[in-house]
PDB file of N, CA and C in Angstrom:
ATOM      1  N   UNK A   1      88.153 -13.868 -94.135  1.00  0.00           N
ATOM      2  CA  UNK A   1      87.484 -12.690 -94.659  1.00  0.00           C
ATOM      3  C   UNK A   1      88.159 -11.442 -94.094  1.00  0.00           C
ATOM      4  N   UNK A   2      88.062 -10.396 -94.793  1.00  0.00           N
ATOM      5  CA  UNK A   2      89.577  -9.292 -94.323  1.00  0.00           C
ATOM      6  C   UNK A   2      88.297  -8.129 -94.066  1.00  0.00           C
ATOM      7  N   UNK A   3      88.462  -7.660 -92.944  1.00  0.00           N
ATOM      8  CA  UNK A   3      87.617  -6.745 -92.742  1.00  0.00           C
ATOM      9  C   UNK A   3      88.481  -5.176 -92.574  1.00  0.00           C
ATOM     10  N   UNK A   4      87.982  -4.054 -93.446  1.00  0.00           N
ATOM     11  CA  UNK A   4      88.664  -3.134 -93.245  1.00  0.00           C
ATOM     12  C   UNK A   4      88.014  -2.209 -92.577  1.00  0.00           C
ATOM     13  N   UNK A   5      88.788  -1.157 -92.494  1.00  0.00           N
ATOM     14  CA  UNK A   5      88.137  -0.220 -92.005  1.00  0.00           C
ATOM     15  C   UNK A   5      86.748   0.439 -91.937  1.00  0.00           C
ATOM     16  N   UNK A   6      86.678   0.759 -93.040  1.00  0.00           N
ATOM     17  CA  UNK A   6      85.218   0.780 -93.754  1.00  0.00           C
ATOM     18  C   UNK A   6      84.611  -0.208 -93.440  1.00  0.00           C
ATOM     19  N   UNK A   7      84.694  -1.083 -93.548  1.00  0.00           N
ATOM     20  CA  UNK A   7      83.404  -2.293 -92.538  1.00  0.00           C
ATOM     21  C   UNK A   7      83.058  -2.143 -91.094  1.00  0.00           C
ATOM     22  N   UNK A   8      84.407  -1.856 -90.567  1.00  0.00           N
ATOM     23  CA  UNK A   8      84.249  -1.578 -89.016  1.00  0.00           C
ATOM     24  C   UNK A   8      83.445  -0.511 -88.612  1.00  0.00           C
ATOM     25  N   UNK A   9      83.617   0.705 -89.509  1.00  0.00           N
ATOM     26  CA  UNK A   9      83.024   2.056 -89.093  1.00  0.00           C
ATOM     27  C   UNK A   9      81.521   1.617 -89.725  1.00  0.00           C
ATOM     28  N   UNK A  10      81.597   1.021 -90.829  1.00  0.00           N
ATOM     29  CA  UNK A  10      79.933   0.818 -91.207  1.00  0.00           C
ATOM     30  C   UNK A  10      78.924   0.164 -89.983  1.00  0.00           C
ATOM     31  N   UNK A  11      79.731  -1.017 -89.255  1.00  0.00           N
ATOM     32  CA  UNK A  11      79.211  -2.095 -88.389  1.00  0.00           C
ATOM     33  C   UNK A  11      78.798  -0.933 -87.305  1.00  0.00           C
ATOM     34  N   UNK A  12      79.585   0.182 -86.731  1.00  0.00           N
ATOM     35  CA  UNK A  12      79.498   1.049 -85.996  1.00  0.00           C
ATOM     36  C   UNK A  12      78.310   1.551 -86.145  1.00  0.00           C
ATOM     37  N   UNK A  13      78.567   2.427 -87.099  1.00  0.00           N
ATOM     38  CA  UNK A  13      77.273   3.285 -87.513  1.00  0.00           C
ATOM     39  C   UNK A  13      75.888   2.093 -87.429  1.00  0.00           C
ATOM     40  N   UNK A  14      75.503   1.483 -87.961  1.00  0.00           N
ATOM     41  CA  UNK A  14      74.779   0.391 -87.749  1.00  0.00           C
ATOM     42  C   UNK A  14      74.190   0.316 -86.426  1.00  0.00           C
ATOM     43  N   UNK A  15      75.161  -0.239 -85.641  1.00  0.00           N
ATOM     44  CA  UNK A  15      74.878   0.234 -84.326  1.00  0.00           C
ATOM     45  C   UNK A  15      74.129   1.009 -83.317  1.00  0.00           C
ATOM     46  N   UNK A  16      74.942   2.056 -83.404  1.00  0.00           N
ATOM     47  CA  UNK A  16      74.521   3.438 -83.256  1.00  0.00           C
ATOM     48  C   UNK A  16      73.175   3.655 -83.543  1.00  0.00           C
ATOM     49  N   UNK A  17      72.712   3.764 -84.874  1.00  0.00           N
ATOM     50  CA  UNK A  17      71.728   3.789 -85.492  1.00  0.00           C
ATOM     51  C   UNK A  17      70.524   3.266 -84.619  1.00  0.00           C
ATOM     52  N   UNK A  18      70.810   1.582 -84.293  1.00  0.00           N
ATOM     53  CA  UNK A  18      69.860   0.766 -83.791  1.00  0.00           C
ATOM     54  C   UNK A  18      69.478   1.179 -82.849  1.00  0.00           C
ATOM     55  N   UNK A  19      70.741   1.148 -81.604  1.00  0.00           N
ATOM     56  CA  UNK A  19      70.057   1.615 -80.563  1.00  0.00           C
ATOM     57  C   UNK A  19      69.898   3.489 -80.275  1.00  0.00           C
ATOM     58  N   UNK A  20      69.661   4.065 -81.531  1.00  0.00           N
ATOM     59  CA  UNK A  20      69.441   5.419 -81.132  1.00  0.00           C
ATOM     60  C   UNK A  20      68.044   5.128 -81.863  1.00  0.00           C
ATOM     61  N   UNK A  21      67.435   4.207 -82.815  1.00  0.00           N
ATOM     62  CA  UNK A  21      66.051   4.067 -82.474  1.00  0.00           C
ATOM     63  C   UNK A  21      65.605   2.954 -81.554  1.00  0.00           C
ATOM     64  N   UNK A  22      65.958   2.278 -80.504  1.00  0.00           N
ATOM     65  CA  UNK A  22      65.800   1.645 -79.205  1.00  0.00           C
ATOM     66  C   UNK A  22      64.933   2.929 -78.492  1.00  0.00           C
ATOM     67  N   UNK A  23      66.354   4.310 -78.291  1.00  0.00           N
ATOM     68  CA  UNK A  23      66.303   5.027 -77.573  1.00  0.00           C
ATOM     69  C   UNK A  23      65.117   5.928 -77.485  1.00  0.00           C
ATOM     70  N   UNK A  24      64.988   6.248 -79.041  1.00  0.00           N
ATOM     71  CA  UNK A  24      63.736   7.104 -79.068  1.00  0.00           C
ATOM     72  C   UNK A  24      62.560   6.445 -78.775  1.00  0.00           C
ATOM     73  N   UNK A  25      62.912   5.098 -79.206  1.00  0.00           N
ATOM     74  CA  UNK A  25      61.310   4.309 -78.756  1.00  0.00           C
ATOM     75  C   UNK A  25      61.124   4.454 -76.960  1.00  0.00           C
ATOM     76  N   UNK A  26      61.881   4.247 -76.596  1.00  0.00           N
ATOM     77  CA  UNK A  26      61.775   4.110 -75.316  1.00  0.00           C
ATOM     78  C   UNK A  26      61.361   5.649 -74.701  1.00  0.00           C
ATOM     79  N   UNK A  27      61.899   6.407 -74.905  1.00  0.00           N
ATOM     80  CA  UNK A  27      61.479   7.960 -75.016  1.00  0.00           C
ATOM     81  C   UNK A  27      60.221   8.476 -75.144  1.00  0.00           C
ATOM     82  N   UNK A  28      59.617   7.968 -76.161  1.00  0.00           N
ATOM     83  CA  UNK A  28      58.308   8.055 -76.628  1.00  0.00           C
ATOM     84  C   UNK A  28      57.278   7.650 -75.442  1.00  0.00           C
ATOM     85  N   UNK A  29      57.802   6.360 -75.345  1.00  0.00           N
ATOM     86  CA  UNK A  29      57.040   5.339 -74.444  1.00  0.00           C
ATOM     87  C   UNK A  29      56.741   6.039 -73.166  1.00  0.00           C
ATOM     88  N   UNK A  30      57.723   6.756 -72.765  1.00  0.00           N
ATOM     89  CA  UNK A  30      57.726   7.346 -71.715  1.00  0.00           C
ATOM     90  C   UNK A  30      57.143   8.609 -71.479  1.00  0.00           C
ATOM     91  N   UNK A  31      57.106   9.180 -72.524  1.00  0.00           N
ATOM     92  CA  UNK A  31      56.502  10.265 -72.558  1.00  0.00           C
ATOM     93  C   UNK A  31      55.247  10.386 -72.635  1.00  0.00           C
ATOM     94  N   UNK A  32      54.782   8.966 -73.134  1.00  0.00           N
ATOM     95  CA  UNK A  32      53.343   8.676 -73.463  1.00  0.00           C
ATOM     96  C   UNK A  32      52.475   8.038 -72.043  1.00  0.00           C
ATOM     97  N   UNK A  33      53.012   7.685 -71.259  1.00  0.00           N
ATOM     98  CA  UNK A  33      53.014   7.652 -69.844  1.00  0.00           C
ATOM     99  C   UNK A  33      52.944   8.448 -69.220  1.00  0.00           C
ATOM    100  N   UNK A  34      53.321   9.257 -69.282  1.00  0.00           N
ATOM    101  CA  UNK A  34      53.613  10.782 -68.758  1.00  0.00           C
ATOM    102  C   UNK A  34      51.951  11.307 -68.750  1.00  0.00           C
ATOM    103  N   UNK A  35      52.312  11.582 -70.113  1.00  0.00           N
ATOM    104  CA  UNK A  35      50.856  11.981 -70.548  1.00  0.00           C
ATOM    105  C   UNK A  35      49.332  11.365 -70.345  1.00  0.00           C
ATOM    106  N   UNK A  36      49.629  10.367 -69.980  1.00  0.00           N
ATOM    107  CA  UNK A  36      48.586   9.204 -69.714  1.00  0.00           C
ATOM    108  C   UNK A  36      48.075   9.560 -68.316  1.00  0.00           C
ATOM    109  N   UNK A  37      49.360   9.437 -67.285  1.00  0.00           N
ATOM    110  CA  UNK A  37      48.953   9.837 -65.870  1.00  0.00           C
ATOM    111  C   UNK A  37      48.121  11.409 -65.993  1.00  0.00           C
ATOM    112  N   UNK A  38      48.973  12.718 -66.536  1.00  0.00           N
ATOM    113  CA  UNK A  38      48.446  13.561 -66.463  1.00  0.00           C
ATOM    114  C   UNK A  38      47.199  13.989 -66.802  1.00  0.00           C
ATOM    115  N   UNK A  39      46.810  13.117 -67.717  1.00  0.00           N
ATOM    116  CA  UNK A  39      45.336  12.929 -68.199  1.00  0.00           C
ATOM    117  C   UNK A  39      44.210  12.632 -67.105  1.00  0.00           C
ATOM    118  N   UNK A  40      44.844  11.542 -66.494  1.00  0.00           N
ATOM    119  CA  UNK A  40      43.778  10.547 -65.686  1.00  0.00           C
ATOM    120  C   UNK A  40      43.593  11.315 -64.312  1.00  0.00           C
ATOM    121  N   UNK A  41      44.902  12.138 -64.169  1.00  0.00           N
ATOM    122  CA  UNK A  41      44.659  13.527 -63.359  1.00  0.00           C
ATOM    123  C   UNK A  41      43.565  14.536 -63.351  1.00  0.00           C
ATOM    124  N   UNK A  42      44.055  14.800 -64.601  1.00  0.00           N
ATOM    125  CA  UNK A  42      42.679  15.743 -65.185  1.00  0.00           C
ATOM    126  C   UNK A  42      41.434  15.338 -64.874  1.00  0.00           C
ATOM    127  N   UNK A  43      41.132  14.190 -65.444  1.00  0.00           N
ATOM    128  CA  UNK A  43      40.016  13.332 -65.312  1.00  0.00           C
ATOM    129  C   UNK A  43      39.663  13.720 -63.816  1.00  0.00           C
ATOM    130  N   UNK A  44      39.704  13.110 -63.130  1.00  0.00           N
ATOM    131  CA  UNK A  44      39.777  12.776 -61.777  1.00  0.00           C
ATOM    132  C   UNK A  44      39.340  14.441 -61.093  1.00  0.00           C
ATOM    133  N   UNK A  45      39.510  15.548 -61.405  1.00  0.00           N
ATOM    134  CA  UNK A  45      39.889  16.631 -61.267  1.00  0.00           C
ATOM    135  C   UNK A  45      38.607  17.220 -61.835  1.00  0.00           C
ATOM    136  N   UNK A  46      38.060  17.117 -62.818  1.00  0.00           N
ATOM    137  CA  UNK A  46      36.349  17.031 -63.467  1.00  0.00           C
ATOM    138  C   UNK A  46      36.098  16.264 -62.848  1.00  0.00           C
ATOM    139  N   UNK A  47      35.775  15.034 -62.889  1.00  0.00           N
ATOM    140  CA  UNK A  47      34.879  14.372 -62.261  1.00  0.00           C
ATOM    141  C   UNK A  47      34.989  15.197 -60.303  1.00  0.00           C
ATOM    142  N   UNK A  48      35.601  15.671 -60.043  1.00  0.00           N
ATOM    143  CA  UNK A  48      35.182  15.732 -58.679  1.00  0.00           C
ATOM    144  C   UNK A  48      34.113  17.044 -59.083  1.00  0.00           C
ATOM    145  N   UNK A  49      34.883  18.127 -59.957  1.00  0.00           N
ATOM    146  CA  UNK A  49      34.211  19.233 -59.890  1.00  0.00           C
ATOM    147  C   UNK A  49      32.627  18.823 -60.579  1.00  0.00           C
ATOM    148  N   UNK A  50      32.333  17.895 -61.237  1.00  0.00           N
ATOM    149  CA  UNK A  50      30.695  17.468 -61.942  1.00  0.00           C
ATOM    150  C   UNK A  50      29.932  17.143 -60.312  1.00  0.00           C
ATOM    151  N   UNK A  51      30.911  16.240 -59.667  1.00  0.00           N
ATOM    152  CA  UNK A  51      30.104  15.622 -58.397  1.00  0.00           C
ATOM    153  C   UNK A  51      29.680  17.361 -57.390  1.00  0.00           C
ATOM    154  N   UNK A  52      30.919  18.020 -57.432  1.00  0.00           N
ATOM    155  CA  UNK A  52      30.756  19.464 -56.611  1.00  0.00           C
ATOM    156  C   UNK A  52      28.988  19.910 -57.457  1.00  0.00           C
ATOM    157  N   UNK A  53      28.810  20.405 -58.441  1.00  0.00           N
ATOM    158  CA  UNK A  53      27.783  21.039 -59.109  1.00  0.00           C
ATOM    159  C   UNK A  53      27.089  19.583 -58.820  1.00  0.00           C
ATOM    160  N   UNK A  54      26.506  18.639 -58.919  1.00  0.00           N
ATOM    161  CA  UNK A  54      25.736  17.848 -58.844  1.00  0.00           C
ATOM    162  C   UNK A  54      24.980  17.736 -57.636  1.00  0.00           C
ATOM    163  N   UNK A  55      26.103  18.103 -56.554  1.00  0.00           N
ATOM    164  CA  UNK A  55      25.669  18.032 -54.969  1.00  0.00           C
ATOM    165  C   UNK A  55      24.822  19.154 -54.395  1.00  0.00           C
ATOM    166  N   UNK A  56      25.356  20.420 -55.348  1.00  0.00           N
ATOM    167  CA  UNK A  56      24.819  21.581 -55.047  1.00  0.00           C
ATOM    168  C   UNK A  56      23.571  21.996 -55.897  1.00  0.00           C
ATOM    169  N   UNK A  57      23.626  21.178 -56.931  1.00  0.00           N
ATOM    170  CA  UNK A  57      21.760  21.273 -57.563  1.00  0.00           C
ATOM    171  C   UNK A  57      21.229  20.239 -56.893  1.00  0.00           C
ATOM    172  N   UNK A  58      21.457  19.387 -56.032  1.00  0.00           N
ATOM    173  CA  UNK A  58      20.721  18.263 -55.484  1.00  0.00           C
ATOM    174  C   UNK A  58      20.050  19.318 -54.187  1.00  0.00           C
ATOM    175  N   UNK A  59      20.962  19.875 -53.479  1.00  0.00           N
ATOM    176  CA  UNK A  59      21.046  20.967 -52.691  1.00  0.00           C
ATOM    177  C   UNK A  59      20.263  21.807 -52.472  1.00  0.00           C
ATOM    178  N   UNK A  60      20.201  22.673 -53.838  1.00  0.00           N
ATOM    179  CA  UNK A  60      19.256  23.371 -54.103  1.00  0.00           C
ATOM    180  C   UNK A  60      17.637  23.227 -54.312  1.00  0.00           C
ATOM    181  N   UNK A  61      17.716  22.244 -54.956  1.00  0.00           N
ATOM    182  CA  UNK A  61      16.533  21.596 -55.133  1.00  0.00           C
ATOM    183  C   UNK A  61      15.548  21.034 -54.233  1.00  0.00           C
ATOM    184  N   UNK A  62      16.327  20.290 -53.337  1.00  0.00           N
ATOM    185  CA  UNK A  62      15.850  20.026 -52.287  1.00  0.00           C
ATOM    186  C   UNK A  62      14.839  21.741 -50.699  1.00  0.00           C
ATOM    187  N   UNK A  63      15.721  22.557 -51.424  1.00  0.00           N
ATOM    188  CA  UNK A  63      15.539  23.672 -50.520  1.00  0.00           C
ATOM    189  C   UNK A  63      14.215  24.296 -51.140  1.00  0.00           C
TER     190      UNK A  63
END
């Protein structure tokens, strides 16, 4: 089977192609991680400040 040029550069591109959507997947993935931690940050970050106001109407109340 005679492979020319044009096949070679097609097989290339092909390639390329694949793992430049590998790449973005992986990209994504990561970014979505990212975002995941920074979230659970947040989270974490309210919940202390609900417990702060919770402690201080317990606080109050008590007085």
């Amino acid at each position: 089977m005679d492979m020319t040029i044009g096949d070679v550069f097609l097989q290339l591109f092909m390639m390329a192609f694949l793992l430049a959507i590998v790449f973005v997947a992986f990209m994504v993935a990561k970014g979505l991680r990212v975002r995941r931690i920074q979230q659970r940050e947040q989270d974490k970050q309210v919940e202390e400040k609900l417990d702060q106001i919770i402690e201080k109407m317990n606080q109050s109340s008590k007085s």
